[in-house]
Every structure is written in structure tokens, then in C-alpha cells.
Protein backbone atom coordinates (compact mmCIF):
# COMPACT_ATOMS: atom_id res chain seq x y z
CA UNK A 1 -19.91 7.69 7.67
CA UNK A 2 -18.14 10.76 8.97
CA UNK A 3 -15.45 11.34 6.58
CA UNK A 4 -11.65 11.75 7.52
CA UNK A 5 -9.30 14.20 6.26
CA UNK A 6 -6.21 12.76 4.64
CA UNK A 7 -3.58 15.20 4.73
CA UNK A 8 -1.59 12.37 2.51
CA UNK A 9 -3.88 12.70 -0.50
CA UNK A 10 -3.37 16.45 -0.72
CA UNK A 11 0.36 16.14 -0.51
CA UNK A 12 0.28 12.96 -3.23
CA UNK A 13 -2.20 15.42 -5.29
CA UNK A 14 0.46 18.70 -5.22
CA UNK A 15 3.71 16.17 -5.20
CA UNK A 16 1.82 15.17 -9.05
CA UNK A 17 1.14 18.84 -9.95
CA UNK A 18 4.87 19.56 -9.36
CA UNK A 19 6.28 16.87 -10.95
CA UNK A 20 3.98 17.27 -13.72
CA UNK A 21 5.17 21.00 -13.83
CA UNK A 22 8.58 19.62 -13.87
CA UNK A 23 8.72 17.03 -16.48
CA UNK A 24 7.34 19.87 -19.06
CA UNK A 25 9.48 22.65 -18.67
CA UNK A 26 12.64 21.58 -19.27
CA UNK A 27 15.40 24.47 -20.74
CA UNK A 28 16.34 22.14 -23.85
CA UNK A 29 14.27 19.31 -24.61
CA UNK A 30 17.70 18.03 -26.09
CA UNK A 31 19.14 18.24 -22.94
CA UNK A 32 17.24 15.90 -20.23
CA UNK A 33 18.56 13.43 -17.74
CA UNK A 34 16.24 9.97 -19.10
CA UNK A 35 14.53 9.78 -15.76
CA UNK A 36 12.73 13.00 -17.00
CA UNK A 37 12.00 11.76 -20.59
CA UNK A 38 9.14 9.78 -21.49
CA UNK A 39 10.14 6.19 -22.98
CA UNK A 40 10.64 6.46 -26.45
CA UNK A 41 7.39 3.53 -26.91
CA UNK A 42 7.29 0.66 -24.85
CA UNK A 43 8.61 0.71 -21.11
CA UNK A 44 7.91 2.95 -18.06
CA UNK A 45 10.63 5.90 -16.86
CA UNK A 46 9.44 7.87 -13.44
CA UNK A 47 8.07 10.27 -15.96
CA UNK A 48 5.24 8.31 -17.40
CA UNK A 49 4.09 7.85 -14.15
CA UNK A 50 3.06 11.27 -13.65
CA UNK A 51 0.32 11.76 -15.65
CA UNK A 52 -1.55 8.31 -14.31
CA UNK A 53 -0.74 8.82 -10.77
CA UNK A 54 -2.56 12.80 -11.72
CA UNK A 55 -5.32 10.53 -12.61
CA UNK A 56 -5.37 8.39 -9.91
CA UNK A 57 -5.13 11.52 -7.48
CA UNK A 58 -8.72 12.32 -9.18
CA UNK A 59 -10.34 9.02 -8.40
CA UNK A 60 -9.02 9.94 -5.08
CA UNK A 61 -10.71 13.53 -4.63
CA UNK A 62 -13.77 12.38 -6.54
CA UNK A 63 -14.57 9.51 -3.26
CA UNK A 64 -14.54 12.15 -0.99
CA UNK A 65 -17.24 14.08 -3.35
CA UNK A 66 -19.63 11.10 -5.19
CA UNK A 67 -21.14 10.20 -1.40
CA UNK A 68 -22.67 14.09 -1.74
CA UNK A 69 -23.84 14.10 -5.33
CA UNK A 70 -25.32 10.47 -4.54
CA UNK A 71 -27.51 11.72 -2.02
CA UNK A 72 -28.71 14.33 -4.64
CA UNK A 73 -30.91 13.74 -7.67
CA UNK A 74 -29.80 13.12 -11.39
CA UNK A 75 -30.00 16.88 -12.08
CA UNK A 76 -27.21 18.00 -9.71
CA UNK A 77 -24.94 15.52 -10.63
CA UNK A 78 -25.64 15.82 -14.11
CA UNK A 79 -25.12 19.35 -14.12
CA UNK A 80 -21.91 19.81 -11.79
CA UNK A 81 -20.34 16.64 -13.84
CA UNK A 82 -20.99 18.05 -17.69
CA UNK A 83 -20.28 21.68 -16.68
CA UNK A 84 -16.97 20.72 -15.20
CA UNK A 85 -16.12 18.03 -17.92
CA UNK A 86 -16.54 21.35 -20.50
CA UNK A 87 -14.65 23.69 -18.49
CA UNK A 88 -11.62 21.59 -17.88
CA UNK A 89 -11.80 20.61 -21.65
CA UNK A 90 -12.32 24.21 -22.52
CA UNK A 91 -9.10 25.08 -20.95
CA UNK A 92 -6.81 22.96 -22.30
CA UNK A 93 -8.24 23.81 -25.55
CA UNK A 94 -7.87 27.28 -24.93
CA UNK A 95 -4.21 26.62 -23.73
CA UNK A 96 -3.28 24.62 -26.54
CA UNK A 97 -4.50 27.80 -28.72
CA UNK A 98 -3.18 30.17 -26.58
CA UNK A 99 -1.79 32.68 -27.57
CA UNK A 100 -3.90 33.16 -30.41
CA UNK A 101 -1.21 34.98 -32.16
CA UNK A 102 2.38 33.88 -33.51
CA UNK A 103 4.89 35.82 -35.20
CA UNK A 104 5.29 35.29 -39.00
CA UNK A 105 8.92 36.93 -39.24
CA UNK A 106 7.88 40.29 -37.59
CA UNK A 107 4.59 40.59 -37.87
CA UNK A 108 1.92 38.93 -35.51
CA UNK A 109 -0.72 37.12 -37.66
CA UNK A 110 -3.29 35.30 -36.09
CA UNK A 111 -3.19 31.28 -34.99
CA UNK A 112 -5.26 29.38 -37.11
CA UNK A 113 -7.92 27.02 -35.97
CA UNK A 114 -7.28 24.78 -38.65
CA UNK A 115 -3.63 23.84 -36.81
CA UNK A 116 -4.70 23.75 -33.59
CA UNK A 117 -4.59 20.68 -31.54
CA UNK A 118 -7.89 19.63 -29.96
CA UNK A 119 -6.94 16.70 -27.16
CA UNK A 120 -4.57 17.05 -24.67
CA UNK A 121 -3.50 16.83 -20.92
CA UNK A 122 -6.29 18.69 -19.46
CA UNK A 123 -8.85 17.13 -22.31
CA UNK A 124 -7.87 13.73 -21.32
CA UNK A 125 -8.65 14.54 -17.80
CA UNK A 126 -11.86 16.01 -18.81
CA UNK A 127 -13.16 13.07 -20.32
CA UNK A 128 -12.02 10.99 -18.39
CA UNK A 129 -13.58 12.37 -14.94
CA UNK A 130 -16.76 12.29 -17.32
CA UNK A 131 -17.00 9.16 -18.09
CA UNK A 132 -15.56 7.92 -14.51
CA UNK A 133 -18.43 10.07 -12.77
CA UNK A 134 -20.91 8.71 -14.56
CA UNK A 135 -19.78 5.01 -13.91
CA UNK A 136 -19.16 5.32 -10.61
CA UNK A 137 -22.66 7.25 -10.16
CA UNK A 138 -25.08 4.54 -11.48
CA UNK A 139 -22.40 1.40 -11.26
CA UNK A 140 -21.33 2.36 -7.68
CA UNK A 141 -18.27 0.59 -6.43
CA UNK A 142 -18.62 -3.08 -7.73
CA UNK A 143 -20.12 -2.74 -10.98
CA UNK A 144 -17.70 0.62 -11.58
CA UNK A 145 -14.90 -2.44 -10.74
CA UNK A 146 -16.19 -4.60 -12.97
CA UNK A 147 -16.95 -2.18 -16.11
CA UNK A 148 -13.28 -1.00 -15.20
CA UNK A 149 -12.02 -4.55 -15.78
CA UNK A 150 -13.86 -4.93 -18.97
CA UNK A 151 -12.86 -1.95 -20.99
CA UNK A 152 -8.98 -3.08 -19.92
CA UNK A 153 -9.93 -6.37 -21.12
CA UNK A 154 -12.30 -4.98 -24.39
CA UNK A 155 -8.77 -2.60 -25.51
CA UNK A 156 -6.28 -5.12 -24.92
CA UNK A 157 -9.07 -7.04 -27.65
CA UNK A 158 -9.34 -4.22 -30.08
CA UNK A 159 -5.56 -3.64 -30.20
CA UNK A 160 -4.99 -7.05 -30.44
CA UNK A 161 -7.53 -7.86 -33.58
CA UNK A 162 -7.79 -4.01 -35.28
CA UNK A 163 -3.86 -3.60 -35.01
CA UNK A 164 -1.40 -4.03 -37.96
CA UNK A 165 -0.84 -8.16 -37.51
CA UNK A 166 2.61 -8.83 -36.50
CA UNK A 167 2.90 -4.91 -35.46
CA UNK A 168 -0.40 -4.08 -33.20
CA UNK A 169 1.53 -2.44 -30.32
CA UNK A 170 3.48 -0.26 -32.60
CA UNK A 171 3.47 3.47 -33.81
CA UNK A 172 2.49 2.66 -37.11
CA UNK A 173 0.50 -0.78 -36.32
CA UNK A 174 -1.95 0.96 -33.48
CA UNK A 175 -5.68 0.54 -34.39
CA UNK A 176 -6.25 3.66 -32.54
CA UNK A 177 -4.55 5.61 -34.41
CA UNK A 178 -6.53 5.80 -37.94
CA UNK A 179 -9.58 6.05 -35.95
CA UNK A 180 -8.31 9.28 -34.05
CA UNK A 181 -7.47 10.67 -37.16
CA UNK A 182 -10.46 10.09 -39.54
CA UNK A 183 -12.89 11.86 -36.27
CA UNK A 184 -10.23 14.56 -35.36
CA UNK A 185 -8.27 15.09 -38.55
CA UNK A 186 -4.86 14.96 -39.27
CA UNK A 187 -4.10 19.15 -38.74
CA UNK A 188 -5.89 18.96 -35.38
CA UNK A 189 -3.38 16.20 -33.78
CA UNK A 190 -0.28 16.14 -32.24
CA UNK A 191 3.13 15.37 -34.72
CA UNK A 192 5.54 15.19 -32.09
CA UNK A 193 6.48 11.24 -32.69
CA UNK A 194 7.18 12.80 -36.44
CA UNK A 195 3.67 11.41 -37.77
CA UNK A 196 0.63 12.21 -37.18
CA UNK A 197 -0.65 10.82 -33.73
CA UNK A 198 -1.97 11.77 -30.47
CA UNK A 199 0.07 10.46 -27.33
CA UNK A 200 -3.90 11.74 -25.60
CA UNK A 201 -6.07 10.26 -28.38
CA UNK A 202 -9.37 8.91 -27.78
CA UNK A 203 -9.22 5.13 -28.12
CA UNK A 204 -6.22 5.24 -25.32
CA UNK A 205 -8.51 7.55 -23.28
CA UNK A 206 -10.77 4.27 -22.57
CA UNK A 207 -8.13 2.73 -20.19
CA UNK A 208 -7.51 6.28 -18.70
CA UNK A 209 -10.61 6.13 -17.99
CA UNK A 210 -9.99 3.50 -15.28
CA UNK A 211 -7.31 4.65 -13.77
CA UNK A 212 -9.94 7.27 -12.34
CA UNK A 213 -11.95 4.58 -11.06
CA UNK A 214 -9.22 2.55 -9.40
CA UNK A 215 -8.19 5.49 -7.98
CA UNK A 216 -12.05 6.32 -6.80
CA UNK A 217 -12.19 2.96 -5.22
CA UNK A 218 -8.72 3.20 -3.16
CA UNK A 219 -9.74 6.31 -1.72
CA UNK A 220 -13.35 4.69 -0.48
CA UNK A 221 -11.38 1.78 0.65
CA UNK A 222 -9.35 4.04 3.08
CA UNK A 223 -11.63 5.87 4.11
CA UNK A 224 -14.18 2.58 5.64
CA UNK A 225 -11.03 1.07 6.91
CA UNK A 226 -9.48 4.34 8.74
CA UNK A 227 -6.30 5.19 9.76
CA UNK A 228 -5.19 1.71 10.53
CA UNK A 229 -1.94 -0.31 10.02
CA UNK A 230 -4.05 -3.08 8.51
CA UNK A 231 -5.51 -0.74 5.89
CA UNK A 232 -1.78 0.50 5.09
CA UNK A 233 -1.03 -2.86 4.86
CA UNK A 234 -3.97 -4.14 2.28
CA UNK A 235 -3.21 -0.88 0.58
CA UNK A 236 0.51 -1.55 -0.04
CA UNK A 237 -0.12 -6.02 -0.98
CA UNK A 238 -2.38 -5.02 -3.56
CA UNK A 239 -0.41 -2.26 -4.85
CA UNK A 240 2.42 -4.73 -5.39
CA UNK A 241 0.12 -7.43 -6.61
CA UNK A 242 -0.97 -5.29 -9.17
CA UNK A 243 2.56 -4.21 -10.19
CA UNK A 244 3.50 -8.01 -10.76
CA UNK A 245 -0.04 -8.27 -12.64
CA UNK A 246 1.40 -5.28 -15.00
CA UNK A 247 4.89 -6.86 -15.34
CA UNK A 248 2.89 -10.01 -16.37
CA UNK A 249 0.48 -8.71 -18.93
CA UNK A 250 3.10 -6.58 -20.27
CA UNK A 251 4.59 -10.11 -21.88
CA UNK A 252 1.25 -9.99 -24.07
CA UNK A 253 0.41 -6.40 -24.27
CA UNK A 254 3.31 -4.27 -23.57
CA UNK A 255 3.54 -1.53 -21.30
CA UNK A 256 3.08 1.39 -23.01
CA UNK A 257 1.85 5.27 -21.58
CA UNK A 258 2.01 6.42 -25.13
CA UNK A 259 -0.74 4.08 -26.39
CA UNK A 260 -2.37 3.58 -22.52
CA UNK A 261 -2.00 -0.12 -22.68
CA UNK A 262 -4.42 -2.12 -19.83
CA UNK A 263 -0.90 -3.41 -18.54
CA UNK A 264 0.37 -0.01 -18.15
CA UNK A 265 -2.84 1.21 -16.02
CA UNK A 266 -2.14 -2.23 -13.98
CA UNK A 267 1.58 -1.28 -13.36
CA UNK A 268 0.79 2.81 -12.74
CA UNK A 269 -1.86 2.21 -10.19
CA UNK A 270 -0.29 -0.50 -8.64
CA UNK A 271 2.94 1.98 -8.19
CA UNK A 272 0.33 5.06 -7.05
CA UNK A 273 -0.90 2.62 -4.87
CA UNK A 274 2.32 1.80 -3.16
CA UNK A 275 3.65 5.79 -3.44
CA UNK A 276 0.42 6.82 -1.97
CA UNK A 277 1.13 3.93 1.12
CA UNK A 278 4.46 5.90 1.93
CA UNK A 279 2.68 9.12 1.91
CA UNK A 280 -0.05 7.99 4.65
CA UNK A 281 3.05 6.12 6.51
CA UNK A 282 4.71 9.14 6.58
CA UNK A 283 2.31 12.00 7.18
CA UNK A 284 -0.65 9.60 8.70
CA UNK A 285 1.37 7.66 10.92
CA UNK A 286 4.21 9.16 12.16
CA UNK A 287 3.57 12.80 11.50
CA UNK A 288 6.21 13.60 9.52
CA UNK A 289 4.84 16.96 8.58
CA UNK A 290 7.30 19.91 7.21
CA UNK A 291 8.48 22.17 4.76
CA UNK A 292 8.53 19.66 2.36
CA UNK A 293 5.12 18.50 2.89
CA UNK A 294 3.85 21.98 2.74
CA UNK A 295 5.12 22.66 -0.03
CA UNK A 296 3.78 20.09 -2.53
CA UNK A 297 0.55 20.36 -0.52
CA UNK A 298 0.40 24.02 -1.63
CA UNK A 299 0.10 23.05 -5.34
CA UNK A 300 -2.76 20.52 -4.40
CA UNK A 301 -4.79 23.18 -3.17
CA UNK A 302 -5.01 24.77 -7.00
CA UNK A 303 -3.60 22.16 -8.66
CA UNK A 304 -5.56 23.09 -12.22
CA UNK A 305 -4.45 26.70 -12.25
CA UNK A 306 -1.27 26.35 -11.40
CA UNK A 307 -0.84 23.24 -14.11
CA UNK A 308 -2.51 25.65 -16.82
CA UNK A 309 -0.37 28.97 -15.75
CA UNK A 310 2.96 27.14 -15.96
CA UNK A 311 2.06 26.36 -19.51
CA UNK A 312 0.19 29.38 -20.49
CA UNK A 313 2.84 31.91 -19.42
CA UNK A 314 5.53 30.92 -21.05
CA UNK A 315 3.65 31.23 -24.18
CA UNK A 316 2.78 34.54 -23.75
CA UNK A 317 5.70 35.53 -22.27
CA UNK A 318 7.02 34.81 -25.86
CA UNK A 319 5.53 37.08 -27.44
CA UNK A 320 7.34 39.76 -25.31
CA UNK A 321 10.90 39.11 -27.35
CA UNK A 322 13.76 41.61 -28.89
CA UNK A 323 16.66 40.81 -30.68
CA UNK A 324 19.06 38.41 -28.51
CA UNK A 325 21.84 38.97 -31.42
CA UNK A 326 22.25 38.92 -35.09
CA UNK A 327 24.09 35.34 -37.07
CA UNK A 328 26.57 34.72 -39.06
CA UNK A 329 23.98 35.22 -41.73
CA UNK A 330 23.35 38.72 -40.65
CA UNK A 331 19.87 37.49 -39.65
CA UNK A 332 18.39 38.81 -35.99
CA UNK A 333 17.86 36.56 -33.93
CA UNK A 334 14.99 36.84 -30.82
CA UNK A 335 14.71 35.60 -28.09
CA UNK A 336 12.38 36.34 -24.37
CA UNK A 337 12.38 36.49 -21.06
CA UNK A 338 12.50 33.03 -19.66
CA UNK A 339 14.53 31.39 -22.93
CA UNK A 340 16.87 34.31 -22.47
CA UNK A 341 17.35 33.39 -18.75
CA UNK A 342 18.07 29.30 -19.72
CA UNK A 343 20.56 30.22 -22.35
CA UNK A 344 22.15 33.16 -20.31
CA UNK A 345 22.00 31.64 -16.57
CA UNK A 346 21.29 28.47 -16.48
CA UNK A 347 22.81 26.74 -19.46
CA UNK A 348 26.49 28.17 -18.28
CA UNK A 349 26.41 26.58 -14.84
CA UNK A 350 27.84 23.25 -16.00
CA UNK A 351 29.53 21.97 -19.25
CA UNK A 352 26.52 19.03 -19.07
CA UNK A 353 24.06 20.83 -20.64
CA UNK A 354 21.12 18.50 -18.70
CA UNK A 355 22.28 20.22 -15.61
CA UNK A 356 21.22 23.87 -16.60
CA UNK A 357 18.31 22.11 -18.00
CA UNK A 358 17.25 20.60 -15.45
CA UNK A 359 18.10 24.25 -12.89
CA UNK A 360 15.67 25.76 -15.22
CA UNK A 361 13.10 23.14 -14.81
CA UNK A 362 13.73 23.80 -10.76
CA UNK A 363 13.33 27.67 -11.24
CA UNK A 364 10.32 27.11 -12.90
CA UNK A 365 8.87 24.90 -10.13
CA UNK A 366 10.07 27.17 -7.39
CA UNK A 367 8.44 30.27 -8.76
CA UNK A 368 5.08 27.89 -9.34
CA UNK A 369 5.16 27.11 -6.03
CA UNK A 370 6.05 30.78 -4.98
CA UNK A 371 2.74 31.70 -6.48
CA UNK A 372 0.54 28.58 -5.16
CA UNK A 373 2.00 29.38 -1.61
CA UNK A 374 0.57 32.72 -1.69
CA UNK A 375 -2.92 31.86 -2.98
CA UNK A 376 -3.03 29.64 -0.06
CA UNK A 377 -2.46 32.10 2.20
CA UNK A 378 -4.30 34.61 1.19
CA UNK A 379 -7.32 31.66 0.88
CA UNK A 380 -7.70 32.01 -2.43
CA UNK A 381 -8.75 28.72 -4.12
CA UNK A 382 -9.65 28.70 -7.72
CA UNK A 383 -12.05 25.59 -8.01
CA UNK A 384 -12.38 23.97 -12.08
């Protein structure tokens, strides 16, 4: 089978990157619109469906690549698949470390290990494409389907019988979380919810896991059926079906990004499904190619670098600070470059501070995409 080119997954893969870019650089994470906060447990804003539609996007890239490393032996594929699952999960340990150094008043001291966290965005995705590969590679599409539908099936299970009874779905009543804890230890995981848990733990990595494969098995499906309406059409009745399969679960095990719930992988896909549908309409179809198109379709050509530099640079850009002004305490106080530029520009452009929030956000996506536009044109691809 000779294998099309989709213009409409690269543009779905960049449109992710950006948004992804987007929803973590706000000026004030006290001042967001809600459409660009995650839902405080249960429930779905826009932004919880970036990071599944991100992993979706893989599934998609990795059935345009699994035909190759099929027609290989066990060797190649076990050697491109672990040395990529370490590098991407190298990286997002090394930015979660990065920059080695903080300042302890004014001296630099170094970052301890002990504090650092080890999952994350980019660790998730690692493990993930890991364990995705290797399904897909031995299971091939139906059996990959199947052992998809099980380990939905097998968590909704475990939360249901390990959880707190009467509280299973909760922060304090998820199985998962004493389990991620006792393997990763409680200095090495994210406190962000104000106790100790990790939003990218491993128990809720398991259903992660399939969103990979769903989104493996769309993009085989559209590439046997071609550039048809009818495949457009399949495409965009079983995204919906598996929206109102979500909605339905959800009564039993709520949707949930925070804890991954198999209802919330139902719902996500289902909506990637139906996103992804427009794109091919769009760009497929009726050629709607322009500056908008290029430019998320720049940030899907190095979608991993440019993820990792728009959270590794203002990190060390923070270490480049000086004295903004001194309190009413006669204490200095610091700031840097880009905070300097949100509390200095952008936060006086409206009295609602989620507006200059939200222009720095922009700025922040605009430069990112400055940079990814001219790595493409030079041809410069940096491959993870």
C-alpha cells in the first residue's frame, strides 16, 4: 500500500504543539480566562483536551511508521522504540531539573535531586509510545484494539475496588495515588493540587496508553480508505459515537484528565476524532490551505523541540534577573526578562488582568512559532 501524505495530520500535530505551548505559559496563573484552565477534578474545559489529542497525534505519526519497522526484525524495532522511549523521557527529566541551579537569596546553590520531579508531560509520552509500540507491534491492529479495551475496562476495575469506598474518583480516594507514591516517593512528585500527587502518575498512564493506540488505528483506517467522503464520514459517526459513549460512562466513572479516567480517553478521542474530520474537510477536501495552516504546520515539523524550548527558556532566562525595585520592607525585589515584560507590557493593556495574561501567552506562541518557521526553512528538523 503506497502511503498518502496527509497534510491534515501535520497541521492537527502543530495546531496541539501550539496550544499546548499556550495553555502553559500564561503571565499570571491567577489570571486565566477558564477555557485555558484545567478543570479543577472532574469535567473537561478545551484545555484538557490538549494533552490527549498530543497523544492521539502520536498514534497518528506512529501508522505511518509501524508498516516499516514491521517489515524489519525484532532488533530494529526494539532498538529505535527503547532508545527513543529513553530519550524523550530523558528530556523531560532533564527539563523538569533544568536549570540545575536556583537562587537561595543571592547566591546560586545547586538543585537537588532529592526535589526533583521524575514524571511529567514528555515522560508520559515516553511511556506511553513504549508501551503503544510494543502492542501495536506483536498485537497488530485487532488485538492492539482489544488489549486497548481491556486496560480501559481493567482501570475503571481497579479504581472502582482499590479506591477509598464512597470516594474512589476523588483526590484523596484515588487508588493510584498511594501506589505512585510508595515507587516514586513523595519529594519526587508533583504538589501542585496542595498534596502530594502526580496529575502524570503511572497508574493513569495505563489509559494514556490507549489513547496512542486509538489514535494508531484512525490513522491506518484513513489511510486504506483514502481521501474519500465516505471515510470522512465513518471518521466523524464514530467520533461522535464515542463522545456519547464518554458522556455515558462518565455517569459511572467520571470524566476526569487529572486521574485519566477510561471515560475521559472515550470522550478525548472521540472529540480528536471529530477535530481531526474538520482538518481533512478543510485542507483534504477543499484546499483550504494558508497562513494559518502554515503556521501550526510549522510547529508539527519539530514539535518536541519546540514543546521543550518554550519550557526550558524561560527557566533559564530566570536566572538572568536584577533588581525590578525595592518594598515597602526595604527588601529588593528581582525580577527577568520575560516576567519583567508581563508585568511591564502586558499586564497594563487592560484593567482585566486575564487579558495581559493571556497577550503574554500570545507573545510567547508567536515568538515559538517565529523560531519553528525558520527551522523549517532552513530544513532543519530535529528528530526525538
Amino acid at each position: 500500500m503506497k502511503q498518502q501524505r496527509y497534510y491534515s495530520l501535520d497541521v492537527f500535530r502543530g495546531a496541539t504543539v501550539a496550544l499546548m505551548i499556550l495553555v502553559n505559559n500564561p503571565g499570571s496563573w491567577g489570571h486565566i480566562f477558564s477555557p485555558l484552565a484545567h478543570a479543577s477534578w472532574h469535567g473537561c474545559t478545551p484545555t484538557d483536551l490538549v494533552f490527549p489529542f498530543f497523544l492521539f497525534a502520536v498514534g497518528n505519526a506512529m501508522s505511518f511508521v509501524m508498516p516499516k519497522l514491521q517489515q524489519g526484525n525484532d532488533s530494529a524495532f526494539w532498538g529505535k522504540v527503547i532508545q527513543r522511549t529513553i530519550m524523550i523521557f530523558g528530556i523531560g527529566l532533564f527539563l523538569n531539573w533544568s536549570p540545575f541551579v536556583k537562587f537561595s537569596e543571592d547566591v546560586l546553590v545547586w538543585k537537588p535531586w532529592e526535589n526533583v520531579r521524575i514524571l511529567g508531560v514528555l515522560q508520559r509520552i515516553a511511556l506511553c509510545y513504549f508501551f503503544a509500540s510494543v502492542i501495536i507491534y506483536y498485537g497488530k491492529s485487532r488485538m492492539a484494539l482489544f488489549i486497548g479495551m481491556m486496560i480501559l475496562v481493567i482501570y475503571w476495575v481497579l479504581s472502582f475496588s482499590l479506591g477509598v469506598p464512597g470516594h474512589m474518583y476523588s483526590l484523596s480516594g484515588y487508588f493510584g495515588n498511594a501506589i505512585d507514591q510508595q515507587i516514586l516517593g513523595l519529594t519526587h512528585i508533583y504538589k501542585g493540587e496542595g498534596v502530594p500527587f502526580d496529575p502524570e502518575g503511572l497508574t493513569s498512564t495505563l489509559p494514556a496508553i490507549v489513547q496512542v493506540i486509538f489514535g494508531y488505528l484512525v490513522g491506518e483506517y484513513i489511510q486504506l480508505k483514502g481521501k474519500n467522503f465516505d471515510m470522512l464520514a465513518q471518521l466523524l459517526l464514530t467520533g461522535v459515537v464515542l463522545v456519547l459513549v464518554g458522556y455515558i460512562w462518565d455517569f459511572s466513572f467520571p470524566i476526569n484528565k487529572k486521574i485519566w479516567t477510561s471515560s475521559y480517553v472515550f470522550y478525548t478521542t472521540g472529540l480528536a476524532m471529530i477535530t481531526l474530520g474538520m482538518f481533512i474537510y478543510l485542507l483534504e477536501f477543499k484546499e483550504a490551505k494558508g497562513r494559518w495552516s502554515q503556521f501550526f504546520d510549522v510547529f508539527g515539523k519539530n514539535p518536541l523541540f519546540i514543546f521543550v524550548l518554550s519550557g526550558f527558556l524561560p527557566r533559564v532566562l530566570a536566572l538572568l534577573r536584577w533588581v525590578d525595585h525595592v518594598d515597602e520592607k526595604g527588601e529588593k525585589v528581582y525580577t527577568s526578562a520575560l516576567p519583567w515584560f508581563y508585568e511591564h507590557v502586558c499586564k497594563n493593556i487592560a484593567a482585566d488582568l486575564r487579558i495581559g495574561s493571556l497577550l503574554y501567552a500570545l507573545c510567547m506562541i508567536a515568538f515559538m512559532g517565529l523560531l519553528a518557521y525558520i527551522l523549517d526553512k532552513k530544513k532543519i528538523y530535529i528528530k526525538v
